[in-house]
N, C-alpha and C. Protein backbone atom coordinates (compact mmCIF):
# COMPACT_ATOMS: atom_id res chain seq x y z
N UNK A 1 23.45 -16.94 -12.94
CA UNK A 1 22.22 -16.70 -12.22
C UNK A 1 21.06 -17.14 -13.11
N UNK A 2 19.82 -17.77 -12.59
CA UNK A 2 19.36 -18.27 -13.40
C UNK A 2 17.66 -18.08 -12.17
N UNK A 3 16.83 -16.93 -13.13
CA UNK A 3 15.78 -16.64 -12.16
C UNK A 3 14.65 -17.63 -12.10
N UNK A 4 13.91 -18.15 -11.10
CA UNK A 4 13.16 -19.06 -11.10
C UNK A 4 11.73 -18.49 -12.01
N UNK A 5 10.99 -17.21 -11.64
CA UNK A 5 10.45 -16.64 -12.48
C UNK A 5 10.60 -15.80 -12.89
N UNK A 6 10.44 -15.26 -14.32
CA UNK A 6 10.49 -14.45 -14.99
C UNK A 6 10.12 -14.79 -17.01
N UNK A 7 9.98 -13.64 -17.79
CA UNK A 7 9.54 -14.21 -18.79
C UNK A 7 9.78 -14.79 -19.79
N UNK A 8 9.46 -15.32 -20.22
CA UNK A 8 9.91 -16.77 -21.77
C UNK A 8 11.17 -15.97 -22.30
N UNK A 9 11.65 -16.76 -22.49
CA UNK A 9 13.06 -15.89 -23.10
C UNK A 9 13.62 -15.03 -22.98
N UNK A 10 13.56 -14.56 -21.67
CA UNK A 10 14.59 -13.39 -20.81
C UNK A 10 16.00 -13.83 -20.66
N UNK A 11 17.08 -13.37 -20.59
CA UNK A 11 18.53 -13.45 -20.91
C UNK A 11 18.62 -14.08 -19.10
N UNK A 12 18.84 -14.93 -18.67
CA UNK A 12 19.75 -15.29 -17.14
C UNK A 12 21.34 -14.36 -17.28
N UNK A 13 20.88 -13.86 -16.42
CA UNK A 13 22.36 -13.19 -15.67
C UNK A 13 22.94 -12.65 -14.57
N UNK A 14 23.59 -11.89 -14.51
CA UNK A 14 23.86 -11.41 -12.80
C UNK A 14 23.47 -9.95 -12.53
N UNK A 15 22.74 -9.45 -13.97
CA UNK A 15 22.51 -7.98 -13.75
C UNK A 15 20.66 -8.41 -12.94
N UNK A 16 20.25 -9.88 -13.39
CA UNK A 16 18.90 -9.85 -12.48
C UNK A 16 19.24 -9.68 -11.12
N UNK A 17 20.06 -10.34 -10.25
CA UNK A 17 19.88 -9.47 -8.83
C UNK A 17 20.03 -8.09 -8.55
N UNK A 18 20.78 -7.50 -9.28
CA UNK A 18 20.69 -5.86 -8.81
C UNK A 18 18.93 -5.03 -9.44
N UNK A 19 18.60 -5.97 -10.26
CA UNK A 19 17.15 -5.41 -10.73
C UNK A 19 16.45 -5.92 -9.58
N UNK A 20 16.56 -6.83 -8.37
CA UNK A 20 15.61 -7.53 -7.89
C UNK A 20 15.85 -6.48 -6.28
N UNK A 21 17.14 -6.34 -6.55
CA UNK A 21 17.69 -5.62 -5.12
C UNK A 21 16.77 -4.26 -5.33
N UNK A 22 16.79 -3.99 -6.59
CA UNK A 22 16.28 -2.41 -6.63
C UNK A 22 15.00 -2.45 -6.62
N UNK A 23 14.32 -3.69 -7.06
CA UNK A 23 12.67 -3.68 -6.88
C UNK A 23 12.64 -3.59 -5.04
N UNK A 24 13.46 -4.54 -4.39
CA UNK A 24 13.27 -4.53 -3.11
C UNK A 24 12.90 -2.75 -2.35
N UNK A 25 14.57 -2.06 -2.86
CA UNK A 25 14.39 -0.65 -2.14
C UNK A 25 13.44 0.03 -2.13
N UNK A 26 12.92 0.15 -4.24
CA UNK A 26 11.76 0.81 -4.58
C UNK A 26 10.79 0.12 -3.47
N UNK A 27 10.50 -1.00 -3.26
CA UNK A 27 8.98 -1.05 -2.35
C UNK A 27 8.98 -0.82 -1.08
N UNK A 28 10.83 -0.74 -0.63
CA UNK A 28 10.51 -0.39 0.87
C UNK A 28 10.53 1.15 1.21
N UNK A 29 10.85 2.29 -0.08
CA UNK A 29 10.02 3.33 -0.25
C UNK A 29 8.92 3.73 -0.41
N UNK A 30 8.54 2.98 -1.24
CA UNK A 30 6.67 3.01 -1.58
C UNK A 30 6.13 2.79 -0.44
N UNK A 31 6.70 2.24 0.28
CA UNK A 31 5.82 1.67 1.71
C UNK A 31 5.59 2.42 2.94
N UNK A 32 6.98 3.18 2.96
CA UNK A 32 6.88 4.19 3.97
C UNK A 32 6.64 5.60 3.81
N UNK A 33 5.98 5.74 1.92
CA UNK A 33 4.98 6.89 1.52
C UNK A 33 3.67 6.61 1.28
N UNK A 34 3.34 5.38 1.50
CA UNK A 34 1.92 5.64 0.80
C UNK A 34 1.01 4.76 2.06
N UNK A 35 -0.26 5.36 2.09
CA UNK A 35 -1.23 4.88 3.63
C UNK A 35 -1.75 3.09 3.38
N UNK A 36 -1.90 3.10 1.89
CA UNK A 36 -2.77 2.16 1.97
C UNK A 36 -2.26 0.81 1.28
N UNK A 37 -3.08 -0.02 1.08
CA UNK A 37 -2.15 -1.08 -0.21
C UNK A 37 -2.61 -1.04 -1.60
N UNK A 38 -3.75 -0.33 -1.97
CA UNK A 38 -4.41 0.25 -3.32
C UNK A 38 -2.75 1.14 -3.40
N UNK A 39 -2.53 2.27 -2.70
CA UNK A 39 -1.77 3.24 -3.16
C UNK A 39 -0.49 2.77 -3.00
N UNK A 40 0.08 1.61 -2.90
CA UNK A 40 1.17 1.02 -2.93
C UNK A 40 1.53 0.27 -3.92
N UNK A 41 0.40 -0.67 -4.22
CA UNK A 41 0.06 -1.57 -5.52
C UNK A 41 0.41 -0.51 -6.75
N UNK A 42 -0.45 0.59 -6.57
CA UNK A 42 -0.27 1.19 -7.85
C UNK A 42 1.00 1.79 -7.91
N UNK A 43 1.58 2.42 -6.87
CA UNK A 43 2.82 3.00 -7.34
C UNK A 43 3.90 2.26 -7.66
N UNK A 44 3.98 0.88 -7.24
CA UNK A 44 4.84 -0.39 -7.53
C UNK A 44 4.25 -0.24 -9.02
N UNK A 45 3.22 -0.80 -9.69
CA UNK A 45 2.63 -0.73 -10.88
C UNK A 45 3.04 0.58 -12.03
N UNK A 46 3.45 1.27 -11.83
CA UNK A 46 3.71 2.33 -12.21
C UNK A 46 5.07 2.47 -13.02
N UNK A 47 6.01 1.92 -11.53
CA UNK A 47 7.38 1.78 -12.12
C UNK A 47 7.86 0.65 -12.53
N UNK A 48 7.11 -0.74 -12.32
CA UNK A 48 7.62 -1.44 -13.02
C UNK A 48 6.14 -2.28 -13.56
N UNK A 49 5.62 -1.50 -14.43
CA UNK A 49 4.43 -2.34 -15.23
C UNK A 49 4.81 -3.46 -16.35
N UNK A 50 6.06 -4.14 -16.25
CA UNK A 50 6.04 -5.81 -17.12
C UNK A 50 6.30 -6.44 -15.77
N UNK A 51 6.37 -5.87 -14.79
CA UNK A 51 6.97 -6.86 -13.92
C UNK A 51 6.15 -8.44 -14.03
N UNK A 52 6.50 -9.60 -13.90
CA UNK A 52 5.69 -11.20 -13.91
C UNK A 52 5.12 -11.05 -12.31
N UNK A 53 3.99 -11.58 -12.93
CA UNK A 53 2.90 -11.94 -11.69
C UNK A 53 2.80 -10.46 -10.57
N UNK A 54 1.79 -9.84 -11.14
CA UNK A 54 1.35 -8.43 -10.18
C UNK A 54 0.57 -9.21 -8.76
N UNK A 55 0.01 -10.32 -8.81
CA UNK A 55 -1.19 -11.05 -7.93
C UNK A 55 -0.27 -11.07 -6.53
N UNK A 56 1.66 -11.30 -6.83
CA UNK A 56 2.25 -11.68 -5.78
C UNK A 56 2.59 -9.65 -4.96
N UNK A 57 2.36 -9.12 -5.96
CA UNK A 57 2.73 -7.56 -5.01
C UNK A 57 1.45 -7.23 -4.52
N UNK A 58 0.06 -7.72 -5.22
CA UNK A 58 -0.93 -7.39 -4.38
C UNK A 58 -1.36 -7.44 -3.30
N UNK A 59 -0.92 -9.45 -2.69
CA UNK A 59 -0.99 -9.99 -1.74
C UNK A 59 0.17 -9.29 -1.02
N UNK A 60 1.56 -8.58 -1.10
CA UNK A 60 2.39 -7.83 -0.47
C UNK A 60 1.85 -7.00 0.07
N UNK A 61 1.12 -6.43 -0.54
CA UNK A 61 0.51 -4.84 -0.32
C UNK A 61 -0.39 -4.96 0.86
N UNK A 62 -1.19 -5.94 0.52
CA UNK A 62 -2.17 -6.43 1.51
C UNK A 62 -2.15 -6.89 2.72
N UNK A 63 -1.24 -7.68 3.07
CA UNK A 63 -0.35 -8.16 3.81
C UNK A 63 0.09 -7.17 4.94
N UNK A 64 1.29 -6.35 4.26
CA UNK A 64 1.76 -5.09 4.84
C UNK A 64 1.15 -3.85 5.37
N UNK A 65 0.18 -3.61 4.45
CA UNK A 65 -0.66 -2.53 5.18
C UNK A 65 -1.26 -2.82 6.30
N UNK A 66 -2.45 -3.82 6.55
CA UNK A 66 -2.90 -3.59 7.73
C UNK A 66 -2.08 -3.98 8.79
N UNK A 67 -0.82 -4.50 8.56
CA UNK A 67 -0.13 -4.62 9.92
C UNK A 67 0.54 -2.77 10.56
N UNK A 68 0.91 -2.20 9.13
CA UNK A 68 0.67 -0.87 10.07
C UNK A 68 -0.16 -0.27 10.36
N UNK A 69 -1.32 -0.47 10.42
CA UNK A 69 -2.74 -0.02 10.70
C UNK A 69 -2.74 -0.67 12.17
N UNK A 70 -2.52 -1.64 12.42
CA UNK A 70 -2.86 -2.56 13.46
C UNK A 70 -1.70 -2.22 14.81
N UNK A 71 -0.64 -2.04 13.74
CA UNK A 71 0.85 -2.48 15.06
C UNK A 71 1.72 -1.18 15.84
N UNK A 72 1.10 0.06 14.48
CA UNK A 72 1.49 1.48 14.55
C UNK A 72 1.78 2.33 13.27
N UNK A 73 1.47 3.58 13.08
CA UNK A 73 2.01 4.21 11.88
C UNK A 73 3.79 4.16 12.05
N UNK A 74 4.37 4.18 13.48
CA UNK A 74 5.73 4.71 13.01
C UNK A 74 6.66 3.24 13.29
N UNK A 75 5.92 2.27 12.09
CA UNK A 75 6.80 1.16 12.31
C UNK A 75 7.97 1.37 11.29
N UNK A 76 9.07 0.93 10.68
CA UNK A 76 10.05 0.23 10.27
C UNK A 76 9.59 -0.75 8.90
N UNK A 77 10.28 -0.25 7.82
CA UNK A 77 9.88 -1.60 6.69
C UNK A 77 10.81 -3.05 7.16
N UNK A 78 11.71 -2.48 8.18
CA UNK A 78 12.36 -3.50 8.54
C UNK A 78 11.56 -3.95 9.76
N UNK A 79 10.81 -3.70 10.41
CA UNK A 79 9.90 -3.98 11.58
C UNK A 79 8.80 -4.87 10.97
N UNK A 80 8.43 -4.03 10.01
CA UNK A 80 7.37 -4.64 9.03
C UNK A 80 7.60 -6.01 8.69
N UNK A 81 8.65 -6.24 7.67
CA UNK A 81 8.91 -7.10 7.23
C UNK A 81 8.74 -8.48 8.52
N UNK A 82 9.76 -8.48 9.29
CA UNK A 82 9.57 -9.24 10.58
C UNK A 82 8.50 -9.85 10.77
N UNK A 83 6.97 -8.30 10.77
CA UNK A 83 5.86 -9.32 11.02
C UNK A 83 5.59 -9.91 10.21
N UNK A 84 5.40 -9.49 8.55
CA UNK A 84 4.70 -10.04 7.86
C UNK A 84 5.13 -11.57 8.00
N UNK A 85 6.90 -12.26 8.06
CA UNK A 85 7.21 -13.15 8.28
C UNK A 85 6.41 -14.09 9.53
N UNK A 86 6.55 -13.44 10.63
CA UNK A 86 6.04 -13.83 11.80
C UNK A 86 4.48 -14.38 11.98
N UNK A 87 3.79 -13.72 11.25
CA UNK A 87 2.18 -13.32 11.37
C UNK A 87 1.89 -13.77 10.11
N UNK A 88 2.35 -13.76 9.10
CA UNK A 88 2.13 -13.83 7.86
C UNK A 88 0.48 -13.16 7.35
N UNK A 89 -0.59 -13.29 6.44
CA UNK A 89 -1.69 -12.31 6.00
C UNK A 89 -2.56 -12.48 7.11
N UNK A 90 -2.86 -11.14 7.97
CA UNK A 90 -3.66 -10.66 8.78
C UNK A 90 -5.10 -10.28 8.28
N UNK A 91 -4.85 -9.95 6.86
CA UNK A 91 -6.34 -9.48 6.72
C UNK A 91 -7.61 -10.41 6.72
């Protein structure tokens, strides 16, 4: 396995997808606790503060929130996801 980004001299291996799988879960928890994308950003930030390039979870955050603002509170991170694909940044 060999990650496209990540930092200068990090080891390639196969334990990066289960770190990438688990960043996934962690945010599709964060998402369906927290209202806003400030309070999402940060709690992503929190648990993984080396993560490379924060600019790409910001634009996540951003992204994602106002579509549940817009589409309904009792959407789905799997509903979610869909739009953000579909619609891509609303704000």
């Amino acid at each position: 396995m060999i990650a496209g980004h990540q930092r200068a001299g990090r080891h390639d291996g196969p334990e990066i997808i289960e770190e990438t799988r688990q960043y996934i879960r962690d945010f599709d928890r964060i998402v369906e606790r927290t209202e806003t994308a400030r309070e999402l950003y940060d709690q992503m930030l929190a648990i993984y503060p080396e993560r490379v390039n924060p600019g790409m979870l910001w634009w996540s955050a951003r992204t994602l929130k106002p579509l549940k603002r817009l589409l309904g509170v009792g959407m789905t991170s799997e509903s979610s996801k869909c739009c953000v694909l579909a619609l891509g940044d609303v704000s």
